[in-house]
C-alpha atoms as a PDB file:
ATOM      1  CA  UNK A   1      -1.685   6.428  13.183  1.00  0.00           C
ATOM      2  CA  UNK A   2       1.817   7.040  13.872  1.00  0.00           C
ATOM      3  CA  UNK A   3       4.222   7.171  10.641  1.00  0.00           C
ATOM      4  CA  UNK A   4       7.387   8.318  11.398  1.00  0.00           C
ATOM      5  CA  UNK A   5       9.561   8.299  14.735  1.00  0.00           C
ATOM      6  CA  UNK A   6      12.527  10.856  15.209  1.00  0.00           C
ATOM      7  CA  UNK A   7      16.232   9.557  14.666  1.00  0.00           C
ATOM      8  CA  UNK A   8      19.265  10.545  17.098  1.00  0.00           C
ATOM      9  CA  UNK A   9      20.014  12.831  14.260  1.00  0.00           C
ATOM     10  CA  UNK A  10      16.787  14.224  14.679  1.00  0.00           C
ATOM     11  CA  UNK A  11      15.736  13.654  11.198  1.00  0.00           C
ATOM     12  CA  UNK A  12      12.491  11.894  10.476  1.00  0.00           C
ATOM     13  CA  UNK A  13      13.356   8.525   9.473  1.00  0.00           C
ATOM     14  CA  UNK A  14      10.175   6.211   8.103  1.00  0.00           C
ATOM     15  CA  UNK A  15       8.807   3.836  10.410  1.00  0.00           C
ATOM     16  CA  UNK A  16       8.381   0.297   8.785  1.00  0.00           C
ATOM     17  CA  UNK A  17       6.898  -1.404  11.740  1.00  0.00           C
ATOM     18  CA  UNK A  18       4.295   1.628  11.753  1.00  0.00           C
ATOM     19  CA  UNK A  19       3.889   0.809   7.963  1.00  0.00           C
ATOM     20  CA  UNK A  20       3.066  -3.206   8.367  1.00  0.00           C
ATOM     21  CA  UNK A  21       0.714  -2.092  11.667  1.00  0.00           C
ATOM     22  CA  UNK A  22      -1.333  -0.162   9.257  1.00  0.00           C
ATOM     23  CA  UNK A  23      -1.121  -2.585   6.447  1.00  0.00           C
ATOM     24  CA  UNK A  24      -2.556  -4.881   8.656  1.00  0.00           C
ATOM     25  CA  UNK A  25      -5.202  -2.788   9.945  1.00  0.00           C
ATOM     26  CA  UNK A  26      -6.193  -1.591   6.157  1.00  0.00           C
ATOM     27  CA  UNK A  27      -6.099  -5.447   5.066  1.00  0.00           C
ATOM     28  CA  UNK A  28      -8.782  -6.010   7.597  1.00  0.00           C
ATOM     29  CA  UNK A  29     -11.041  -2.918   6.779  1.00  0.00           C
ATOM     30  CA  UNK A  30     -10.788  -3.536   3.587  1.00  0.00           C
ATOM     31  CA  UNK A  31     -12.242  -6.917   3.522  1.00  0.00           C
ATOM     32  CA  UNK A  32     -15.286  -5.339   5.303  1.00  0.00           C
ATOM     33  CA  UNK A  33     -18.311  -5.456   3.145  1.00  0.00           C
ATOM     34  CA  UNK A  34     -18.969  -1.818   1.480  1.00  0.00           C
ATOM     35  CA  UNK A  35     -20.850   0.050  -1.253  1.00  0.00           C
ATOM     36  CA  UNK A  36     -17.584   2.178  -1.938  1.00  0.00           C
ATOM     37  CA  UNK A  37     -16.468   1.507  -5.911  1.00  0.00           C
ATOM     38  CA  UNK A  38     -13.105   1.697  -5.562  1.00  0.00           C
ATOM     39  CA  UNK A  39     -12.774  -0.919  -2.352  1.00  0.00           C
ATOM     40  CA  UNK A  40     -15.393  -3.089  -4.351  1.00  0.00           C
ATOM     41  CA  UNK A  41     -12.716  -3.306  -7.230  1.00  0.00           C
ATOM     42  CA  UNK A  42      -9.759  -3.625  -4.820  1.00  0.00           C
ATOM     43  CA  UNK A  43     -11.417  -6.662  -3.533  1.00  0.00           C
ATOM     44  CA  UNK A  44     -11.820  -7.908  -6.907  1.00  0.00           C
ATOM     45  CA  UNK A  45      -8.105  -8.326  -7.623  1.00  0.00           C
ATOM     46  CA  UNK A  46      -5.934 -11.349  -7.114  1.00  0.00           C
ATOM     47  CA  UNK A  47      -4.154 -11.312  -3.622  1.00  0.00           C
ATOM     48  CA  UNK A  48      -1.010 -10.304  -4.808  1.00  0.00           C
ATOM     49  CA  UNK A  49      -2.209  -7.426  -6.022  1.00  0.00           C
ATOM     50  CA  UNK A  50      -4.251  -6.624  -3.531  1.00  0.00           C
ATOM     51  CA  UNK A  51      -2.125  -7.302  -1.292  1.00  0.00           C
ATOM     52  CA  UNK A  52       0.254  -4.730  -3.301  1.00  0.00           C
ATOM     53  CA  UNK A  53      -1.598  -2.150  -3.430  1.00  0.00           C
ATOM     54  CA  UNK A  54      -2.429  -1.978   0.312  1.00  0.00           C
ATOM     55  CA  UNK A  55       0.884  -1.609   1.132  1.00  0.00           C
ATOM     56  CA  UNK A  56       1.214   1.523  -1.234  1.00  0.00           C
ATOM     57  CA  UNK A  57      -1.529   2.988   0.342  1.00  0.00           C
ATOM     58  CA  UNK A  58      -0.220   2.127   4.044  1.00  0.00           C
ATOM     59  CA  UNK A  59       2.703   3.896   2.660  1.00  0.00           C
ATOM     60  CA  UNK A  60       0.865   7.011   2.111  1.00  0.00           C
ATOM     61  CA  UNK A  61       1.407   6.326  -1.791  1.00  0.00           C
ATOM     62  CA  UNK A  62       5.206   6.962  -1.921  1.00  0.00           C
ATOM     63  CA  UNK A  63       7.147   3.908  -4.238  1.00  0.00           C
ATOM     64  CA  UNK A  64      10.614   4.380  -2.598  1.00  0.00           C
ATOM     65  CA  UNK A  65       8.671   3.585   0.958  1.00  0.00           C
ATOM     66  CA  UNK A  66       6.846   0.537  -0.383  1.00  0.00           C
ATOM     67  CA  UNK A  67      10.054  -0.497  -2.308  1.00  0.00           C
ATOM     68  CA  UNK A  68      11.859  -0.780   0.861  1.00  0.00           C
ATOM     69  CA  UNK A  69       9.381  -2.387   2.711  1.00  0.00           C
ATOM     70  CA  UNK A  70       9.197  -5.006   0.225  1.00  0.00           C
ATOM     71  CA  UNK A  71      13.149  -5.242  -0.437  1.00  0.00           C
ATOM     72  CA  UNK A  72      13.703  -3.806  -3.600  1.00  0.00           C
ATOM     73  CA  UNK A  73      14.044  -0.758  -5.778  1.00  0.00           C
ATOM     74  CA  UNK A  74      11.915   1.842  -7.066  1.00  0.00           C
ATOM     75  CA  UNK A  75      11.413   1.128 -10.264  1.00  0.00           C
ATOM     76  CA  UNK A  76       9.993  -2.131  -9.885  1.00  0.00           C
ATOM     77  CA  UNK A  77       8.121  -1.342  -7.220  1.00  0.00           C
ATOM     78  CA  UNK A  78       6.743   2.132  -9.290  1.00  0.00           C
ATOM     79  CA  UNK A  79       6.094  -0.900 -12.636  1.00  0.00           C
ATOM     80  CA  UNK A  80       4.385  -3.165 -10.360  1.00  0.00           C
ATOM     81  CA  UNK A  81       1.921  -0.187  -8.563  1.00  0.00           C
ATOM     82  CA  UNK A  82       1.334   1.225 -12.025  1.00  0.00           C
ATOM     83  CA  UNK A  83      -0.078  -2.368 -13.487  1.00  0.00           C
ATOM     84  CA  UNK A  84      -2.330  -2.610 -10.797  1.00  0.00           C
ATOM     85  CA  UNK A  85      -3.136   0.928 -11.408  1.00  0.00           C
ATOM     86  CA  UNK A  86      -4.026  -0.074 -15.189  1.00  0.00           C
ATOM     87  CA  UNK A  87      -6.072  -3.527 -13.435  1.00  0.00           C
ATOM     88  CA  UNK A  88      -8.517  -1.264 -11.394  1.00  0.00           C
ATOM     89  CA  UNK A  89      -8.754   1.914 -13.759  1.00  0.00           C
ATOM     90  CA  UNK A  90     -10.188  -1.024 -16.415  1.00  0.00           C
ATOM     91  CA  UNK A  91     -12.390  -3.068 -14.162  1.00  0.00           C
ATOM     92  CA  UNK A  92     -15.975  -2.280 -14.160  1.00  0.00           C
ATOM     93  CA  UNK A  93     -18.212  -2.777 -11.569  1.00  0.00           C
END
């Protein structure tokens, strides 16, 4: 999976089309039955949050990549991760 192309300035910039690609391709292998406990609770959550924390993991778990992907800043973006966090660490399966 590519990630990141190379800028004129030569410094590695992220690549948010690269991101959404493998968003999309996680959102679909993710929805593939499984005995795995942690997909099993993933599926479990509303589609929001789901869809949420997908995204972070497309964007190999860093907040300022998924912030900008989703338009806005880090902190939010670091809240809203963390409550789904707190969703799945709860759940029981």
């Amino acid at each position: 999976m590519k990630k990141y192309q190379k800028s004129d300035t030569s410094k590695s910039k992220t690549c948010i089309e690269c991101i959404i690609e493998d968003y999309r391709d996680l959102i679909k292998e993710y929805e593939l039955p499984t005995d795995d406990d942690l997909i099993l609770k993933l599926q479990r959550l509303d589609m929001t949050s789901r869809n949420l924390m997908i995204l972070f993991i497309a964007s190999e778990y860093k907040y300022g990549i998924t912030a900008r992907v989703l338009g806005t800043n880090i902190s939010y973006c670091k809240r809203l991760i963390d409550n789904i966090r707190n969703k799945i660490i709860k759940m029981e399966i």
